[in-house]
Protein backbone atom coordinates (compact mmCIF):
# COMPACT_ATOMS: atom_id res chain seq x y z
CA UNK A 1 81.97 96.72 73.89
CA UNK A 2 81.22 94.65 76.80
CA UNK A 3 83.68 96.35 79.47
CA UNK A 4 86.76 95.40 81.46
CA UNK A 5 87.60 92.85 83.46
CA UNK A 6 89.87 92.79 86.41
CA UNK A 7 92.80 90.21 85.55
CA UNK A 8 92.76 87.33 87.80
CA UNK A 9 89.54 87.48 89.10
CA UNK A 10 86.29 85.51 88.41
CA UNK A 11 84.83 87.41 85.70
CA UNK A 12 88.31 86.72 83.82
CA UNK A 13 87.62 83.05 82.05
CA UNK A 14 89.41 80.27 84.34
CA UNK A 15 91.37 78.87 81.69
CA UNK A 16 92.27 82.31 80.54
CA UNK A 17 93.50 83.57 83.88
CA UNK A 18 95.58 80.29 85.12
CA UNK A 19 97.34 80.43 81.99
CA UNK A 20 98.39 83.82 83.37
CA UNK A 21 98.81 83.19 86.73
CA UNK A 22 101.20 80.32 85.94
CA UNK A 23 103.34 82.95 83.46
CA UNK A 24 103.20 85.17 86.26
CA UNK A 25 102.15 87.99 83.34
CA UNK A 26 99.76 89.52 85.21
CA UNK A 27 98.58 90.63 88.71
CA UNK A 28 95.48 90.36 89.99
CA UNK A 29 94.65 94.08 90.44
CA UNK A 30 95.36 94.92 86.55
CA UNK A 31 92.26 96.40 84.28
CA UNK A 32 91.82 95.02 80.77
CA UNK A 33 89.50 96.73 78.82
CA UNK A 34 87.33 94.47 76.59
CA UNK A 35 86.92 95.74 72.75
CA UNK A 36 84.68 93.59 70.09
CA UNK A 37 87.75 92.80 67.44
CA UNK A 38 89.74 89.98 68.46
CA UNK A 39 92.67 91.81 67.09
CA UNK A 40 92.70 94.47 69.71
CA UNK A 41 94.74 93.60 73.21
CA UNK A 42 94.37 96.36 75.91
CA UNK A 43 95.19 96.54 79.38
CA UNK A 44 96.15 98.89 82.15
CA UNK A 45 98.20 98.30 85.19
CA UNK A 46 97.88 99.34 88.87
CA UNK A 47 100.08 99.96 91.19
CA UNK A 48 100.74 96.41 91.98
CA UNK A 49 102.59 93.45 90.29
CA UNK A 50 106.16 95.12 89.60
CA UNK A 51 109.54 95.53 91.68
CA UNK A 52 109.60 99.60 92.65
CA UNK A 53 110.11 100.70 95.88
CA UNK A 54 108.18 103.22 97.88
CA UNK A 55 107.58 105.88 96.51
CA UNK A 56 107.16 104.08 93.76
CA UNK A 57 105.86 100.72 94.64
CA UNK A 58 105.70 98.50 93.17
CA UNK A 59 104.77 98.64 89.11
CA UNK A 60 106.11 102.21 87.96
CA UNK A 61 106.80 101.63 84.15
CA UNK A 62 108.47 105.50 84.06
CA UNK A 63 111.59 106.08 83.18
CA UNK A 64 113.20 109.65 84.44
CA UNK A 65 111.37 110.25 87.80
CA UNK A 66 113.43 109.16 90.92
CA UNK A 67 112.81 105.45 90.34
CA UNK A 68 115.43 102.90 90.18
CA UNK A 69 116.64 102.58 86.15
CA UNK A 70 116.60 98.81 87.07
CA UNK A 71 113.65 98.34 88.72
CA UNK A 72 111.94 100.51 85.59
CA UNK A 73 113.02 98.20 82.85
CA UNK A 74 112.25 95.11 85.12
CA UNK A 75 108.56 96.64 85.25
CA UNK A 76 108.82 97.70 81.33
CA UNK A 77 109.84 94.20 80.78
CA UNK A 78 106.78 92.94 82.51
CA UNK A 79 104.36 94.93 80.33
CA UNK A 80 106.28 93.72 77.37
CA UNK A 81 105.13 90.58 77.99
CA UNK A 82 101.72 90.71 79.23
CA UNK A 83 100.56 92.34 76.00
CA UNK A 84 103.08 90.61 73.47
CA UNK A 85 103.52 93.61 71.93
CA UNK A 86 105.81 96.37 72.02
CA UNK A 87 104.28 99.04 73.62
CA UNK A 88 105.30 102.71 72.72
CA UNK A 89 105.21 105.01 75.52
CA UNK A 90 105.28 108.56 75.09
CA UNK A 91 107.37 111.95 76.49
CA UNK A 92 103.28 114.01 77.98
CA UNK A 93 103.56 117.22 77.38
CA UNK A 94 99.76 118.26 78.29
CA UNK A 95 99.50 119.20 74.85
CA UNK A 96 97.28 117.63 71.53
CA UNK A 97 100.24 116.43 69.31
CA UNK A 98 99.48 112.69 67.90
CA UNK A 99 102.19 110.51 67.63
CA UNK A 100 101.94 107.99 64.52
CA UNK A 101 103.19 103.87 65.59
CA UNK A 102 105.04 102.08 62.89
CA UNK A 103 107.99 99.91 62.62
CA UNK A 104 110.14 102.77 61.56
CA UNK A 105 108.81 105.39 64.27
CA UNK A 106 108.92 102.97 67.09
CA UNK A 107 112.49 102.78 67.05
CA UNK A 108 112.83 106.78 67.97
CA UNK A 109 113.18 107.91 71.64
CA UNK A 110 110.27 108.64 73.73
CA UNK A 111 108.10 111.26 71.53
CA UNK A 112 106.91 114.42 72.63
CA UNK A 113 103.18 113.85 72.21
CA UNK A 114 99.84 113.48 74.75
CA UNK A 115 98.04 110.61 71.74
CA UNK A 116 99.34 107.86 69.51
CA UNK A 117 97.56 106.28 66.73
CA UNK A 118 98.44 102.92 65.21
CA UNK A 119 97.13 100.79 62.38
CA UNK A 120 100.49 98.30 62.35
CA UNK A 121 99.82 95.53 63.89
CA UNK A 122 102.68 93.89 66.54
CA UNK A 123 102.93 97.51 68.18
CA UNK A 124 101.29 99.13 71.48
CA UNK A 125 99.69 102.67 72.00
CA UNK A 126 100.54 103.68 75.76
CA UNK A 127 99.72 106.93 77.48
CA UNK A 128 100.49 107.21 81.53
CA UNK A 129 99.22 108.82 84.21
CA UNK A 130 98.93 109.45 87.85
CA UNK A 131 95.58 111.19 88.17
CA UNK A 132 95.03 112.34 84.33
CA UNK A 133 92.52 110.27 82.53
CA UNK A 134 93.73 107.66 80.04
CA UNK A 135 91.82 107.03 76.47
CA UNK A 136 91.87 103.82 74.80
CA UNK A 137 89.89 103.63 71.22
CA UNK A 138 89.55 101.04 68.97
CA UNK A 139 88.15 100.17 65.52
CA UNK A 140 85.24 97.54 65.89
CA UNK A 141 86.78 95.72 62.97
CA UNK A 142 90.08 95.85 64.45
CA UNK A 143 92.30 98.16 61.64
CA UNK A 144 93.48 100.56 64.26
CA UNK A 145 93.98 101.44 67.42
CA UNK A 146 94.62 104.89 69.38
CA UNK A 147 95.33 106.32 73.04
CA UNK A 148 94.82 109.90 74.88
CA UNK A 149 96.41 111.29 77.94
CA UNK A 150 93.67 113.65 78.91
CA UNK A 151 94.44 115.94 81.78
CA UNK A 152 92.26 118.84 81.90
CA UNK A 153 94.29 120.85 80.00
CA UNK A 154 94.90 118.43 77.15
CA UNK A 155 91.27 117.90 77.08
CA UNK A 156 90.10 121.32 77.18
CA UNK A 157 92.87 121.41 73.97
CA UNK A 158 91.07 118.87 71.97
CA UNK A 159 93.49 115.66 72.73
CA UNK A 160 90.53 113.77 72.61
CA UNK A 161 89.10 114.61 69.18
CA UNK A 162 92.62 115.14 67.60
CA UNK A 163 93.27 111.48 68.88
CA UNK A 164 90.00 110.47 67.37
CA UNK A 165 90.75 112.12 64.20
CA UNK A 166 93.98 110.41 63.51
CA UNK A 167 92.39 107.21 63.78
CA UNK A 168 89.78 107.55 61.62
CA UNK A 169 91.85 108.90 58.85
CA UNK A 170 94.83 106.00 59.00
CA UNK A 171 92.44 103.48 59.46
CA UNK A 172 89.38 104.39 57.17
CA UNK A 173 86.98 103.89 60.07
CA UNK A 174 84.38 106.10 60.56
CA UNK A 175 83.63 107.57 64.44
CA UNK A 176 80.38 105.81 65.43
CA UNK A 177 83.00 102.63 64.13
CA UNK A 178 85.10 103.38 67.15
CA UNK A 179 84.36 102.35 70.80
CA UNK A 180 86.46 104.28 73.60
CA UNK A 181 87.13 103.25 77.09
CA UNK A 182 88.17 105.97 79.71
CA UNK A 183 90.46 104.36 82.20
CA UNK A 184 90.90 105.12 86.27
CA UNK A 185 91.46 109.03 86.82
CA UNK A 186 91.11 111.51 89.36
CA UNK A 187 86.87 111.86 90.61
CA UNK A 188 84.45 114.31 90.69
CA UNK A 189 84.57 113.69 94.70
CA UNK A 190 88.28 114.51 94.60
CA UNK A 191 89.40 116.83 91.26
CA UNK A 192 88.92 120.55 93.36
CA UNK A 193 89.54 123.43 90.48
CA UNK A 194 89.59 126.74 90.18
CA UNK A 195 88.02 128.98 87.89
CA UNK A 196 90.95 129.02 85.51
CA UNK A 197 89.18 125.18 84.73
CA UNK A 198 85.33 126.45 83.91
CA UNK A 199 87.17 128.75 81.97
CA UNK A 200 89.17 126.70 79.50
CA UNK A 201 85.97 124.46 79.35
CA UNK A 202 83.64 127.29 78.38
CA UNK A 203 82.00 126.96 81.64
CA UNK A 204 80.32 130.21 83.55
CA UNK A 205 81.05 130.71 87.11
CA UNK A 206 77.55 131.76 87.94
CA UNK A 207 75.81 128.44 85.72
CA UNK A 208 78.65 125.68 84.83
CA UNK A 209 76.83 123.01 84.17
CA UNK A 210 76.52 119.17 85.18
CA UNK A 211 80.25 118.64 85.04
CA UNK A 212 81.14 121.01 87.71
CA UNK A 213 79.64 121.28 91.46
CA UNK A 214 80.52 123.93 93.70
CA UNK A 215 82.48 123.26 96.57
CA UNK A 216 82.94 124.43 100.37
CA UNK A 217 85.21 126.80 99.66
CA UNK A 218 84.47 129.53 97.67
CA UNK A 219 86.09 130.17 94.38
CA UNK A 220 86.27 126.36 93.64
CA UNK A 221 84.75 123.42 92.33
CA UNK A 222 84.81 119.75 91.34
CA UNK A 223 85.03 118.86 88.19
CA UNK A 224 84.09 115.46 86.63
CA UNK A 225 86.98 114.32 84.65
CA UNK A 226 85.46 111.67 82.95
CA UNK A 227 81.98 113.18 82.17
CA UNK A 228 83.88 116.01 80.44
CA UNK A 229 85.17 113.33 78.08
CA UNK A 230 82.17 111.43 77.40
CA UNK A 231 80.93 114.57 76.44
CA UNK A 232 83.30 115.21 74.31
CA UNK A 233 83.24 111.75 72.68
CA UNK A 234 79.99 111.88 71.87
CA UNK A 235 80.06 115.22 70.64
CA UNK A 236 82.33 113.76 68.14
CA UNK A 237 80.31 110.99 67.10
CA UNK A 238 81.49 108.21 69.28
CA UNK A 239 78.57 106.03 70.83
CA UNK A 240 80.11 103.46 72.48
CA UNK A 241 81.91 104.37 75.92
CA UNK A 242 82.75 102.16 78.54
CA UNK A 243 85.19 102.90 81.58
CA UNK A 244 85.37 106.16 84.08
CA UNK A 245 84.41 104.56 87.05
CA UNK A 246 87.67 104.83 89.11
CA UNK A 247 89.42 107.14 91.30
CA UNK A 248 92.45 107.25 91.56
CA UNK A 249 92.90 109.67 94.42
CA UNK A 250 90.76 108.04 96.54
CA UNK A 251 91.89 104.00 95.80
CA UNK A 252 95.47 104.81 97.40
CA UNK A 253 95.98 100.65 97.42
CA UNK A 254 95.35 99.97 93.65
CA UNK A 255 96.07 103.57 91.82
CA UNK A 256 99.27 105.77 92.01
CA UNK A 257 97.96 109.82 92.30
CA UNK A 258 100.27 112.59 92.24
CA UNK A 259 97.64 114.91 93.88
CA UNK A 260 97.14 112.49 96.68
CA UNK A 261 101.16 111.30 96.92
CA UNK A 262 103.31 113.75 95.22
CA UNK A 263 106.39 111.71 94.25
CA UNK A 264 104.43 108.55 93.12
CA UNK A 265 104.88 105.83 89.91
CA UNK A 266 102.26 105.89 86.81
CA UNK A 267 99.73 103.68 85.53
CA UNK A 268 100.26 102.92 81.78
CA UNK A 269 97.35 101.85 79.23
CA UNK A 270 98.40 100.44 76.57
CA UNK A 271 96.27 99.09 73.49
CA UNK A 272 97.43 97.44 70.25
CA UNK A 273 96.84 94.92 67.40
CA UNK A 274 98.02 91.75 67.48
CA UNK A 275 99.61 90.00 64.54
């Protein structure tokens, strides 16, 4: 996979981005991942481009939090459209549960589930988050698609592999098949954890390892959130990785973070199949 490029900006084709300038789709600060298959459409918003107000300005696609019900399914409706597809957000529960996309499940409420999985094409996987690190996957050939919320917890769970699993089996790829991008997260400047972390990682205070450095105050450390997934991904066979290279803590203009804000919005990644 070749990476992401930032909508609206150079490294977006011209042609490609004034035809979504003039739709108004997308703004400029949104991140869509690249994957090889032409089938696959992926993107991930920011903070900008939607109608919230503070503290939830402006593109908060989450229902149930303090925001305006309105301004919600104005910024839903926005999302709709940029991907033209219908994009199936789920209830996070910090948990490993996979949540299967197809015509018939789509029409349930919000599922309690931290993955989704889809093979149908016309449909959306979307995870959100606010510091937690989002997972898109893809089949190089294009026969399914999947997405992880990965907080530590979930990933300390296995949200990641269980995600990974699900794909493979509905779509008949096999993992070194499937290329992964890990969207913008909390950093290893900024995540500060306590030992309760090392420990659900398998991490020893006295030697942890690459992923965590010891901080200034004793009893604590910074863990790197996205290292801890590549990790994991390629544990599990996947070799191609692409993504991890925001914070969102410290970007306060482009990235909602709960640590940083408290009340705040969410960032939504979303990846599907188009007809």
């Amino acid at each position: 996979m070749s990476g992401e490029r930032v909508l609206g900006k150079k490294t977006l084709s011209e042609e490609t981005a004034g035809s979504h300038r003039e739709q108004g789709l997308f703004d400029a600060g949104w991140l869509r991942p690249v994957f090889t298959s032409p089938r696959v459409r992926a993107l991930m918003t920011t903070r900008q481009g939607g109608v919230s107000a503070a503290p939830y300005d402006t593109m908060n696609p989450r229902p149930g939090i303090g925001d305006a019900p309105e301004a919600v399914a104005e910024n839903r409706a926005r999302l709709q459209r940029a991907l033209g597809l219908r994009s199936v957000p789920l209830s996070q529960v910090h948990g490993t549960v996979v949540f299967e996309i197809d015509a018939a499940s789509a029409a349930a409420p919000m599922p309690e589930a931290d993955a989704s999985v889809c093979v149908s094409p016309g449909f959306a996987c979307e995870v959100q988050a606010a510091d937690c690190l989002p997972v898109l996957f893809a089949d190089v050939q294009g026969r399914g698609v999947a997405a992880a919320h990965a907080g530590w917890r979930g990933l300390a769970g296995g949200v990641i592999e269980a995600a990974l699993a699900k794909l493979v089996e509905r779509s008949g790829a096999r993992p070194e098949d499937i290329e992964a991008w890990l969207g913008p997260c909390i950093g290893p400047r900024s995540f500060e954890v306590g030992p309760d972390v090392l420990g659900a990682f398998g991490a020893a205070l006295d030697a942890p390892g690459d992923r965590f450095v010891a901080g200034a105050v004793s009893g604590k450390w910074f863990a790197d959130l996205p290292g801890l997934a590549r990790d994991r991904l390629e544990r599990a066979g996947v070799r191609r990785i692409d993504g991890g290279r925001w914070c969102t803590f410290e970007d306060a203009s482009r990235f909602f973070s709960f640590r940083r804000d408290g009340r705040c919005g969410r960032l939504a990644a979303c990846i599907g199949l188009a007809r």
